[in-house]
C-alpha atoms as a PDB file:
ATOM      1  CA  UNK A   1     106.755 131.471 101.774  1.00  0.00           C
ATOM      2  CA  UNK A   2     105.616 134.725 101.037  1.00  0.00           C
ATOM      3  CA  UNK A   3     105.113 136.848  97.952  1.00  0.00           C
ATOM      4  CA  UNK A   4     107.694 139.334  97.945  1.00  0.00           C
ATOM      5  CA  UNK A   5     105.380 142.227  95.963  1.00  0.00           C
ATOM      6  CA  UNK A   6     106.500 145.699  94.859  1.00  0.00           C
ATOM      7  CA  UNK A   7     105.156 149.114  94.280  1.00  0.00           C
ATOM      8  CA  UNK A   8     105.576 152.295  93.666  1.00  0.00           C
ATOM      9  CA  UNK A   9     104.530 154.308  97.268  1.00  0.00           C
ATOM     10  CA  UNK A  10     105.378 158.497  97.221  1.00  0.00           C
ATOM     11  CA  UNK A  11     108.120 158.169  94.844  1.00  0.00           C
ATOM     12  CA  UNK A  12     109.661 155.340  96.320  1.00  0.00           C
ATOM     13  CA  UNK A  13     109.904 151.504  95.599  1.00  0.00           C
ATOM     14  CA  UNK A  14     109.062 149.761  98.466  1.00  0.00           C
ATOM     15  CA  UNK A  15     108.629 145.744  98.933  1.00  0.00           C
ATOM     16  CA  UNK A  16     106.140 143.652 101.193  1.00  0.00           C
ATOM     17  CA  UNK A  17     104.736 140.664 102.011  1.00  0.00           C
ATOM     18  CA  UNK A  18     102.103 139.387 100.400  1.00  0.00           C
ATOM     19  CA  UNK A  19     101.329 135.683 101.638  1.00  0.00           C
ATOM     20  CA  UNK A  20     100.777 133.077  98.877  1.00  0.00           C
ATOM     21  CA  UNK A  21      98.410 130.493  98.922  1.00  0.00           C
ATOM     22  CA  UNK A  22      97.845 128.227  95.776  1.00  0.00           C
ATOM     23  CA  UNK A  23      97.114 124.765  95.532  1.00  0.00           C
ATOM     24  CA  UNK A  24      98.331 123.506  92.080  1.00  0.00           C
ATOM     25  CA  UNK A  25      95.672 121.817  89.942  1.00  0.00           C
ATOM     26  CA  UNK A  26      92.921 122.810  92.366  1.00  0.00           C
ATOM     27  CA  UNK A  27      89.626 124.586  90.989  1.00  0.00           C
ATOM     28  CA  UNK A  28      87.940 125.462  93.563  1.00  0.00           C
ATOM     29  CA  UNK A  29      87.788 128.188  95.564  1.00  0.00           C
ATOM     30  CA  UNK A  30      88.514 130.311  93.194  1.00  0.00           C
ATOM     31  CA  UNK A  31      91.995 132.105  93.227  1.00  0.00           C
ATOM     32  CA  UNK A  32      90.108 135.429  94.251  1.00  0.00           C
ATOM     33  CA  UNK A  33      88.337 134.122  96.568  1.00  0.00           C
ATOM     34  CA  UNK A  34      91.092 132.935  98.522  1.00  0.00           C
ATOM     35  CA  UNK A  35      91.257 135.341 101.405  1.00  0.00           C
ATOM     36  CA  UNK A  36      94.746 136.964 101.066  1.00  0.00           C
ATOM     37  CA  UNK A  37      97.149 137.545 104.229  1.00  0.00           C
ATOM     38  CA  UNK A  38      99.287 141.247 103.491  1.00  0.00           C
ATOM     39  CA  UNK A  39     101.864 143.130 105.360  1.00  0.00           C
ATOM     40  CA  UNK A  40     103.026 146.729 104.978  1.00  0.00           C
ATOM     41  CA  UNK A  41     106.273 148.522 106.251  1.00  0.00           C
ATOM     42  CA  UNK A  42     104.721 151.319 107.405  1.00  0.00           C
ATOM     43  CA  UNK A  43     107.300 152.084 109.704  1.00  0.00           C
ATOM     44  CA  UNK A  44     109.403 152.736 106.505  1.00  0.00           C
ATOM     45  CA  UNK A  45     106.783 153.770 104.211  1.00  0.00           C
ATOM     46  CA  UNK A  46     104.046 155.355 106.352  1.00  0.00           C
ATOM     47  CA  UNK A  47     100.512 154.121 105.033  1.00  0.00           C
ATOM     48  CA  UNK A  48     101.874 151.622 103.133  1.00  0.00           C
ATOM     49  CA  UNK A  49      99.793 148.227 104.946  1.00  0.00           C
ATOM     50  CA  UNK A  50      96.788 151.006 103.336  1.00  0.00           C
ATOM     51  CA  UNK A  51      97.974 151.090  99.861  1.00  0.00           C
ATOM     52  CA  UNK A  52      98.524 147.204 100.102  1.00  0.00           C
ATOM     53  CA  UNK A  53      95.176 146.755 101.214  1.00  0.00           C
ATOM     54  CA  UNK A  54      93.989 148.921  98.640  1.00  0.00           C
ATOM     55  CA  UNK A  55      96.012 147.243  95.292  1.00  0.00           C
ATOM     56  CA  UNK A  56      94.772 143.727  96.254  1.00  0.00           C
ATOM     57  CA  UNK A  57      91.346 144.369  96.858  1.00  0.00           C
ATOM     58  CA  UNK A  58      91.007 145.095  93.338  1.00  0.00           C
ATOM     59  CA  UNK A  59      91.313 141.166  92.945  1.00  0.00           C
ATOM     60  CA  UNK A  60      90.487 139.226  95.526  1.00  0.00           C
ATOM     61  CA  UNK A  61      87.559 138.873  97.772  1.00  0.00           C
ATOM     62  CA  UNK A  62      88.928 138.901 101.310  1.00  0.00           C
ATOM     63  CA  UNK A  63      91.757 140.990 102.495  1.00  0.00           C
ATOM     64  CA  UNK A  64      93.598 140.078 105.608  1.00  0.00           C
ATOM     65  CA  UNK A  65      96.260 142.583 106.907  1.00  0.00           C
ATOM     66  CA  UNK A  66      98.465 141.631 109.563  1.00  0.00           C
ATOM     67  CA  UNK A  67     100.229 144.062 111.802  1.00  0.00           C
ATOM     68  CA  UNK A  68     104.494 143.188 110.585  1.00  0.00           C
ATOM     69  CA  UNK A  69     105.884 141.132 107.746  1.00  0.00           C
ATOM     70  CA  UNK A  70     106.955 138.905 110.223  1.00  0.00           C
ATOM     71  CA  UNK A  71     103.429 137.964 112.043  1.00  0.00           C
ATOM     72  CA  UNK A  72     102.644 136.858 107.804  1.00  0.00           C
ATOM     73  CA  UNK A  73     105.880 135.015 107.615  1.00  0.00           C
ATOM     74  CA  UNK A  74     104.849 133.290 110.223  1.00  0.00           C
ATOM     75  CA  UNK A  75     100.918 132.511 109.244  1.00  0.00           C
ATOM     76  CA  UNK A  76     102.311 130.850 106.167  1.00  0.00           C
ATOM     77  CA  UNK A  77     104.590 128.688 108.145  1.00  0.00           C
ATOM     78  CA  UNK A  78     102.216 127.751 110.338  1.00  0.00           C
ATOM     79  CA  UNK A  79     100.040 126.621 107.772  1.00  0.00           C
ATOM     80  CA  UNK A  80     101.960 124.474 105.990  1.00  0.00           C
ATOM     81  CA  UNK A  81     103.658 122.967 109.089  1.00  0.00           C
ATOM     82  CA  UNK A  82     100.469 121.846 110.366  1.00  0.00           C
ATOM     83  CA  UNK A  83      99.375 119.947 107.740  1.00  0.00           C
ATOM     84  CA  UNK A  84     103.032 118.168 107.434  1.00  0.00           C
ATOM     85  CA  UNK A  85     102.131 116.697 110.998  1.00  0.00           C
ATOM     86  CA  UNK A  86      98.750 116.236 109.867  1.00  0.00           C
ATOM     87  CA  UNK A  87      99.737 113.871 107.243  1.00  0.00           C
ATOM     88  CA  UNK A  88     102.601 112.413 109.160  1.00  0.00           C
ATOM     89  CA  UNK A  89      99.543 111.498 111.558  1.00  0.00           C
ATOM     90  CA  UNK A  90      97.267 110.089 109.040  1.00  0.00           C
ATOM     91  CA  UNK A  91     100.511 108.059 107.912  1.00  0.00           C
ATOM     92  CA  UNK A  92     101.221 106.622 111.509  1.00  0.00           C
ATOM     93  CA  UNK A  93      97.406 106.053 111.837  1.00  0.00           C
ATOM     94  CA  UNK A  94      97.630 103.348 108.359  1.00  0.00           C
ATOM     95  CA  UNK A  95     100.831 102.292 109.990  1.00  0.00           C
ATOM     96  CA  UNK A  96      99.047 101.009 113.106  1.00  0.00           C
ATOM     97  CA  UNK A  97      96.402  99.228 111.093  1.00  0.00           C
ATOM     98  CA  UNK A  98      97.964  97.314 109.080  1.00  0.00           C
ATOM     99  CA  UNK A  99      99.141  94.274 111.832  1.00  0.00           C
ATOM    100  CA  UNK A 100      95.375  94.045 112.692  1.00  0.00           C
ATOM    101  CA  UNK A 101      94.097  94.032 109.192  1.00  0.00           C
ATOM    102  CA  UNK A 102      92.508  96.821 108.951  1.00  0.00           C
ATOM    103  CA  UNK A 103      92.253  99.046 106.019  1.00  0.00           C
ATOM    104  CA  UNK A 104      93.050 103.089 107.219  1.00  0.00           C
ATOM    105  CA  UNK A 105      91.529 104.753 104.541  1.00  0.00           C
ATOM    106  CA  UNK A 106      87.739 103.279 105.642  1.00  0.00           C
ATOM    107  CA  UNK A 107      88.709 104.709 108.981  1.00  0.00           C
ATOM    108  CA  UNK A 108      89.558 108.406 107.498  1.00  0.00           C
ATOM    109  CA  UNK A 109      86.666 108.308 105.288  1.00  0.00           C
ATOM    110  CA  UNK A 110      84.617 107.344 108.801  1.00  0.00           C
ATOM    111  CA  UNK A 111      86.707 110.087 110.826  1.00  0.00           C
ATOM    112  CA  UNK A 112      86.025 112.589 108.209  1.00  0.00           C
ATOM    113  CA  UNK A 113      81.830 112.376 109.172  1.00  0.00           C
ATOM    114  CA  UNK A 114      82.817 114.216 112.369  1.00  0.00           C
ATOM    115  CA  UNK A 115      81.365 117.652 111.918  1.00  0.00           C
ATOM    116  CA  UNK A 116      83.495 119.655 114.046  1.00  0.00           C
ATOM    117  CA  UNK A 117      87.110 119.070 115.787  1.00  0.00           C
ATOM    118  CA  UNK A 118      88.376 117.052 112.811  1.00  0.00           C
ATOM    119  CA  UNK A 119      90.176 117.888 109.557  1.00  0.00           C
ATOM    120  CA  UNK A 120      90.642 115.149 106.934  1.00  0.00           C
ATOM    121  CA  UNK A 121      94.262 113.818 106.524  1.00  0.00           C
ATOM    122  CA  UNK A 122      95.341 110.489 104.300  1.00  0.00           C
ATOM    123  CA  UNK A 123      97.903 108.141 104.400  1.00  0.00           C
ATOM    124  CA  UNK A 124     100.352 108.161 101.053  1.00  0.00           C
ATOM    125  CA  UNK A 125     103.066 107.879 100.029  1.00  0.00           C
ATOM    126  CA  UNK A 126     105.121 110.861 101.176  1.00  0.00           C
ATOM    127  CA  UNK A 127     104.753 114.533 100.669  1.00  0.00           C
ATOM    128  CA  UNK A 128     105.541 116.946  97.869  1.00  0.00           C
ATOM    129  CA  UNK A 129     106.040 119.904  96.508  1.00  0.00           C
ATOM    130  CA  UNK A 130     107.915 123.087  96.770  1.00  0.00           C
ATOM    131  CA  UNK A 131     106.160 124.106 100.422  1.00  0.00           C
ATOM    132  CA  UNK A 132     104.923 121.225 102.354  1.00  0.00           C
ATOM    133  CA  UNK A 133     108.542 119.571 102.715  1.00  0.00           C
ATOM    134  CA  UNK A 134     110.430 122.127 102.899  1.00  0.00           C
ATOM    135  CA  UNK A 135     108.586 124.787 105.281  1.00  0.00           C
ATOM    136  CA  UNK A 136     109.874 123.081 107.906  1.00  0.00           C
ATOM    137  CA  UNK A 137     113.098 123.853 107.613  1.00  0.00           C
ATOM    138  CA  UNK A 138     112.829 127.330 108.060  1.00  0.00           C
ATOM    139  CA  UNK A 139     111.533 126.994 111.365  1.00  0.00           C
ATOM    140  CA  UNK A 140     113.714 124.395 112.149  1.00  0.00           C
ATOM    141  CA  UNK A 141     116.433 126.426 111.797  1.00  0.00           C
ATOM    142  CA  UNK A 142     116.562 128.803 114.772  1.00  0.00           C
ATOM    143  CA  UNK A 143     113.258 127.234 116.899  1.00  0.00           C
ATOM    144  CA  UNK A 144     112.959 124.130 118.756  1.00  0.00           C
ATOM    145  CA  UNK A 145     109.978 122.410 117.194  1.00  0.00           C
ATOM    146  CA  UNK A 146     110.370 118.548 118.252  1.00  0.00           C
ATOM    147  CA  UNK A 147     106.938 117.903 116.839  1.00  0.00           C
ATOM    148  CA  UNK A 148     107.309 119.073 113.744  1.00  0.00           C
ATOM    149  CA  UNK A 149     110.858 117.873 113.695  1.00  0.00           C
ATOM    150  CA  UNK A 150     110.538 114.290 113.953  1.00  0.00           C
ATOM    151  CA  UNK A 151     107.110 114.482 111.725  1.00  0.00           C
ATOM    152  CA  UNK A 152     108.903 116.391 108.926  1.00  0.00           C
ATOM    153  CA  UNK A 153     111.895 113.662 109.163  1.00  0.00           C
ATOM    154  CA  UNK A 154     109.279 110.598 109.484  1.00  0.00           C
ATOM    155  CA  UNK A 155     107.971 112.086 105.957  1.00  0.00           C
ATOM    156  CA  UNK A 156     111.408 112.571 104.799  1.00  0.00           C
ATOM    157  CA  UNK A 157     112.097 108.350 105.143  1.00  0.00           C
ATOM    158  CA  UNK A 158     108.357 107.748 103.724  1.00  0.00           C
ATOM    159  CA  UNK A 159     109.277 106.993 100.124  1.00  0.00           C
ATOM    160  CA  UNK A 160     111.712 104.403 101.364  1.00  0.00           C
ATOM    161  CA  UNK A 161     109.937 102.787 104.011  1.00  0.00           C
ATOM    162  CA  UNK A 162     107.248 101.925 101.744  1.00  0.00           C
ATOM    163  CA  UNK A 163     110.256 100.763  98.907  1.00  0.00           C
ATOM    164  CA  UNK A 164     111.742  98.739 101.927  1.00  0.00           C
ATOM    165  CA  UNK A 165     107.785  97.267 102.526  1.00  0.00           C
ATOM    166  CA  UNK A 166     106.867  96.526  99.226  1.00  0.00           C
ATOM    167  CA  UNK A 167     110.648  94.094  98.636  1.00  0.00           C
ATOM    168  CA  UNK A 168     110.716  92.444 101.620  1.00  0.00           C
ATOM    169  CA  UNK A 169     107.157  91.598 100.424  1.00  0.00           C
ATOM    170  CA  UNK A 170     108.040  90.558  97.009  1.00  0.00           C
ATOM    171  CA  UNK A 171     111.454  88.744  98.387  1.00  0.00           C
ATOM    172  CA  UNK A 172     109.293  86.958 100.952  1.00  0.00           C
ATOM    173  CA  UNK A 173     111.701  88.529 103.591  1.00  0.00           C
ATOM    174  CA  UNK A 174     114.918  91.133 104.193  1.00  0.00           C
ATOM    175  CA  UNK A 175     117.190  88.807 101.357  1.00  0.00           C
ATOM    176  CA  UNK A 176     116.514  89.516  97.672  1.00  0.00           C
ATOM    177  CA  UNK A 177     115.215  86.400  96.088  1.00  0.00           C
ATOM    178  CA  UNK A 178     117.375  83.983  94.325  1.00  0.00           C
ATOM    179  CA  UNK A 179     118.042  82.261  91.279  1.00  0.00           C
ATOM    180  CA  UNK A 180     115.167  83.474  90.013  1.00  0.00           C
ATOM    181  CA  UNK A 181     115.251  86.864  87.453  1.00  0.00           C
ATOM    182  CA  UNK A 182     114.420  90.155  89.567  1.00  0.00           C
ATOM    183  CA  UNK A 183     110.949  91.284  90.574  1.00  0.00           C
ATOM    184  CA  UNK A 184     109.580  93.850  88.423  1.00  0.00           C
ATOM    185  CA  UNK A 185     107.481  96.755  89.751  1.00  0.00           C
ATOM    186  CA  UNK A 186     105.270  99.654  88.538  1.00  0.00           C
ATOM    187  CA  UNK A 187     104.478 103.034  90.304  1.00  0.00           C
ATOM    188  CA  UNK A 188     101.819 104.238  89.149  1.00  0.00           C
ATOM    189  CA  UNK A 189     101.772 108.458  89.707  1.00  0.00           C
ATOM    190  CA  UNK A 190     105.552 110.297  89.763  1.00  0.00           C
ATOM    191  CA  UNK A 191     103.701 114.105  89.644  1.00  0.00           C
ATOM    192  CA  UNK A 192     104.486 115.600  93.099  1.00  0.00           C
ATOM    193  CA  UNK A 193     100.692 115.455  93.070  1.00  0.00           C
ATOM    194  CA  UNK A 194      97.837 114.680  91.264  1.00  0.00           C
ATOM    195  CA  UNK A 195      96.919 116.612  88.134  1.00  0.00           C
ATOM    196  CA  UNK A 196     100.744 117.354  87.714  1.00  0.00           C
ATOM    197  CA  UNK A 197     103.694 117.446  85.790  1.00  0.00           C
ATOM    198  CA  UNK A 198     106.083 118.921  87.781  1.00  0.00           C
ATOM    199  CA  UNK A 199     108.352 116.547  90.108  1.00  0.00           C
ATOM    200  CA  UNK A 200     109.173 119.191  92.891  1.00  0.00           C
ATOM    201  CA  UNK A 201     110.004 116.576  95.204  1.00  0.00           C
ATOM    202  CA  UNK A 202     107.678 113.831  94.407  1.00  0.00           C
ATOM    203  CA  UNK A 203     107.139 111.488  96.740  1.00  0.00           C
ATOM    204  CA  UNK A 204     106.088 108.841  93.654  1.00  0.00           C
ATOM    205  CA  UNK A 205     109.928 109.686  92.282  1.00  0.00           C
ATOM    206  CA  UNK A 206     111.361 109.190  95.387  1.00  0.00           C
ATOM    207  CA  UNK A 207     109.515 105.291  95.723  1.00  0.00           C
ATOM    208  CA  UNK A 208     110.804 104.908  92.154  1.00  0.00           C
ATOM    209  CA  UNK A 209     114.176 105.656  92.656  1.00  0.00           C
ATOM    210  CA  UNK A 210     114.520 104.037  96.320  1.00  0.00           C
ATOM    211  CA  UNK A 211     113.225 100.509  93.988  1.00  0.00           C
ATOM    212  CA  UNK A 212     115.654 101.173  91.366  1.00  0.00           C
ATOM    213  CA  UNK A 213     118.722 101.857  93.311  1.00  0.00           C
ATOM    214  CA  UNK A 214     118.014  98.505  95.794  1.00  0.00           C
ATOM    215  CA  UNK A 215     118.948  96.558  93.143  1.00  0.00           C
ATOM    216  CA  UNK A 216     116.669  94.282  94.070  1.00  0.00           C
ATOM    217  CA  UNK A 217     113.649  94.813  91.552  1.00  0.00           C
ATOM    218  CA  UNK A 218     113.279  96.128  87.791  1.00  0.00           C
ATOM    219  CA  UNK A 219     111.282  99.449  87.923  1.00  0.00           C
ATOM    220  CA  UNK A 220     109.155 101.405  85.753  1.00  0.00           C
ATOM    221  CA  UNK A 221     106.337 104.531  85.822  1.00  0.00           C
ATOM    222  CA  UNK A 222     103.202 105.086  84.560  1.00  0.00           C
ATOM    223  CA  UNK A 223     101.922 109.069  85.282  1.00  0.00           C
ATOM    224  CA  UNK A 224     100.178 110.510  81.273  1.00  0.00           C
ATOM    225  CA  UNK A 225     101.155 113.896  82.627  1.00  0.00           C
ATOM    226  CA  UNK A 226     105.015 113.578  82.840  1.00  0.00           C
ATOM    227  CA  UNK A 227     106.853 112.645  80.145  1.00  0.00           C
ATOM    228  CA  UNK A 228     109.614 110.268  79.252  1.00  0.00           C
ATOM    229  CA  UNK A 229     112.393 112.550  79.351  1.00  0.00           C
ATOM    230  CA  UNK A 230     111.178 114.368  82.947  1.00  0.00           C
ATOM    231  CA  UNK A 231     112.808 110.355  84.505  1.00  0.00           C
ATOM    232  CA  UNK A 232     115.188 109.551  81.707  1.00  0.00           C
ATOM    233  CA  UNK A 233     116.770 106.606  84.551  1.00  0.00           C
ATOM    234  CA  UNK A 234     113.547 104.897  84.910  1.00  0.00           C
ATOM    235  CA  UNK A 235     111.765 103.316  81.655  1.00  0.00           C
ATOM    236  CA  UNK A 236     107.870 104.832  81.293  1.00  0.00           C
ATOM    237  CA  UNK A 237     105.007 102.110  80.813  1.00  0.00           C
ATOM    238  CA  UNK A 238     103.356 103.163  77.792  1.00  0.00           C
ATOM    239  CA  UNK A 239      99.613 104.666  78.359  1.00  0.00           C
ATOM    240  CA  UNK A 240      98.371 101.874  75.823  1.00  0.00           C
ATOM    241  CA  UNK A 241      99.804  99.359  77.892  1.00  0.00           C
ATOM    242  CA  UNK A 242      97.579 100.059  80.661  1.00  0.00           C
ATOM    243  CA  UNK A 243      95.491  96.746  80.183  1.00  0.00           C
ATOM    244  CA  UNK A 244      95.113  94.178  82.971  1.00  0.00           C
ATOM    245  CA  UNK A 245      96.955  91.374  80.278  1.00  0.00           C
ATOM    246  CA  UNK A 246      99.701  93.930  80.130  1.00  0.00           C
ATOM    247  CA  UNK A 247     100.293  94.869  83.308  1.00  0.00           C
ATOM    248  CA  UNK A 248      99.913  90.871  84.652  1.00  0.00           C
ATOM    249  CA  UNK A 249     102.613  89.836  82.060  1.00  0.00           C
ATOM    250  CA  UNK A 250     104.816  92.542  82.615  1.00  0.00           C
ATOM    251  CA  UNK A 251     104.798  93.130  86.479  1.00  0.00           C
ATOM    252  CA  UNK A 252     104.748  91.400  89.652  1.00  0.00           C
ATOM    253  CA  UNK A 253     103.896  94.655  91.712  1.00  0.00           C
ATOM    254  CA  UNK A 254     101.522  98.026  91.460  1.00  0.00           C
ATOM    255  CA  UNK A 255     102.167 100.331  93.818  1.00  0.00           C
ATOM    256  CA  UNK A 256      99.767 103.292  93.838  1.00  0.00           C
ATOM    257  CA  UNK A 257     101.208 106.465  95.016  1.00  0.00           C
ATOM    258  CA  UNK A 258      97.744 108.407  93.697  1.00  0.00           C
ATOM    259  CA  UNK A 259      95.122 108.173  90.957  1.00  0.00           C
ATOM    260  CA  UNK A 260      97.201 109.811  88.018  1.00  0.00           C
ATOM    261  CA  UNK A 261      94.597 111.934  85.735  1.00  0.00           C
ATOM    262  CA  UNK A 262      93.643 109.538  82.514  1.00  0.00           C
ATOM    263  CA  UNK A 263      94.146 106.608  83.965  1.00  0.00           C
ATOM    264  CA  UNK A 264      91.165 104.353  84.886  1.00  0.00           C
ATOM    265  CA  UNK A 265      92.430 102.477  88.016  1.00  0.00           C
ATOM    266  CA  UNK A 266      89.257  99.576  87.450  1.00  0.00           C
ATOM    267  CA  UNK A 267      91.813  98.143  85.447  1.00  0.00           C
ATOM    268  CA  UNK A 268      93.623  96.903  88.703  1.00  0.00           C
ATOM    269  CA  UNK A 269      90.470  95.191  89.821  1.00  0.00           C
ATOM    270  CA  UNK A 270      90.995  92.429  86.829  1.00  0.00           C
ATOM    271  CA  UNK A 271      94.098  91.881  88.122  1.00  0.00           C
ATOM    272  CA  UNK A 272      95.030  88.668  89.567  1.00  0.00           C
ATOM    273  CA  UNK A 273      98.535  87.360  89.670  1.00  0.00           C
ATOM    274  CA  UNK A 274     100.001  90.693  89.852  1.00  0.00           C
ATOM    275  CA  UNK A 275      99.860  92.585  93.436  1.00  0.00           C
ATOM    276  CA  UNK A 276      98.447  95.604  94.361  1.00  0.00           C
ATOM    277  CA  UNK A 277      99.606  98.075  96.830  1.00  0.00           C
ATOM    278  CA  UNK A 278      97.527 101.367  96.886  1.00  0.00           C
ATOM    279  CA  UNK A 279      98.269 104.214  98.382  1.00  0.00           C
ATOM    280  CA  UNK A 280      95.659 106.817  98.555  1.00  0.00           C
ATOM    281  CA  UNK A 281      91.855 106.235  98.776  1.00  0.00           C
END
C-alpha cells in the first residue's frame, strides 16, 4: 500500500510511510509531479514528518503530509477501493445494456462530457494488478464494507462470467455443442493491462484459463508484450498471424480484453465469419 522508506534521523534508523502511487506504462503526469502523501513518527522520532517532508521535496513537486501513518494507510486504500467499485459500476452499467441493444461504451464516452460530478469508468474484462484487486482485502479484513465487498467479489467472478457468456454463445446454449470438433477462441491482451508484460492477476489470463479449463473450446493468446513461456498451458498466436485470413481460418471467436500495444485491431473489421466480442472501447 504504502512505501515503507528509511532514513537515517539523529543517529537512529527510523521507517515511515511514504504512499505510492504509480500507474504502470503511464506517461503522463510525470512521476514528480505526482503529489506525494508522507507520514512521520514523530512521536518516536521527534521532527521526523519535517525531515520526510524535507528528503522528498527534493523530487517531487507536491508534498502532502498527513498527521499518522495510519491516516496514509488509509488514503491509499481509499483510493484504490474506490475505483474497484467504480469499475464494478461501469461493468454493471454494460451489463444492463446489453438485453436492450445498446452498446455501453457510447454511453461512457457520452457520460464522460459531464464536466463536473462524473469520473470516467469502463466496462472490461476484470481488474488487475498488484493493488486494485487486492486492496480490498485489507479492509475487508477487520471493517464491514458491504459495498466494496460484493463489488470486489462481482470483479473477482468477471473473467468467468464473460468465459461462461462467450460459450453459451458459441454452443448456442448452456450444452457444449456436439458432434462437431470444439470451438476455437482467441483472447486477444493477457498483460494485467495495457502496455504490459507482467500478468499480476490479469484479468485477460483469467478469461483464458476459465476457456481452457471448460473443456468446451480450444484456446489461444495473442498479447506482443508477453511471451510464450510467461502461459506455457495456453498456445500463443503468432504476431504474423494477425491477418483477417488467419484469424477467420483459425478461430471462431475474438474476444478483446484491451487493445494490446502493436497490434492494429482494423484487422477485426475485415472479419466476417469469425465473431467479435470486444471488451474495452
Amino acid at each position: 500500500m504504502c512505501d515503507e522508506e528509511s532514513i537515517v534521523l539523529g543517529g537512529l534508523l527510523t521507517e515511515f510511510p511514504a504512499q505510492q502511487r504509480v500507474d504502470p506504462g503511464r506517461t503522463e503526469p510525470a512521476a514528480f509531479a505526482i503529489p506525494k502523501v508522507v507520514s512521520g513518527l514523530d512521536d518516536v522520532v521527534p521532527g521526523s514528518l519535517e525531515s520526510v517532508v524535507r528528503l522528498y521535496a527534493t523530487a517531487f513537486d507536491r508534498i502532502v503530509p498527513v498527521s499518522r501513518p495510519e491516516v496514509a494507510e488509509m488514503t491509499k486504500l481509499y483510493e484504490n477501493c474506490q475505483r474497484m467499485m467504480c469499475i464494478a459500476y461501469a461493468n454493471e452499467m454494460a451489463d444492463a445494456c446489453r438485453p436492450h441493444g445498446i452498446d455501453p461504451y457510447e454511453v461512457c464516452a457520452a457520460a464522460a462530457t459531464k464536466p463536473f460530478g462524473y469520473m470516467p469508468f469502463a466496462p472490461g474484462v476484470g481488474v488487475g494488478g498488484h493493488c486494485i484487486p487486492v486492496n480490498p482485502h485489507y479492509l475487508l479484513s477487520n471493517n464491514d464494507f458491504p459495498l466494496l465487498e460484493a463489488a470486489t467479489e462481482r470483479m473477482r467472478r468477471r473473467p468467468a462470467v464473460i468465459a461462461q457468456r462467450a460459450l453459451d454463445g458459441l454452443a448456442g446454449g448452456p450444452a457444449p455443442a456436439g458432434g462437431g470438433r470444439l470451438p476455437r477462441v482467441l483472447v486477444v491482451g493477457i498483460g494485467f493491462k495495457p502496455g504490459q508484460a507482467h500478468l499480476a492477476n490479469s484479468p485477460g489470463l483469467e478469461l483464458a484459463k476459465n476457456l481452457l479449463l471448460s473443456g468446451r473450446a480450444h484456446v489461444a493468446w495473442i498479447d506482443p508484450l508477453v511471451a510464450p513461456e510467461a502461459v506455457p498451458q495456453i498456445p500463443r498466436l503468432d504476431v504474423g498471424d494477425w491477418r483477417a485470413e488467419a484469424l477467420e481460418l483459425r478461430f471462431e471467436l475474438v474476444i478483446v480484453a484491451f487493445r494490446p500495444l502493436g497490434l492494429d485491431l482494423g484487422v477485426l473489421g475485415a472479419l466476417r465469419r469469425t465473431r467479435i466480442d470486444m471488451w474495452c472501447p
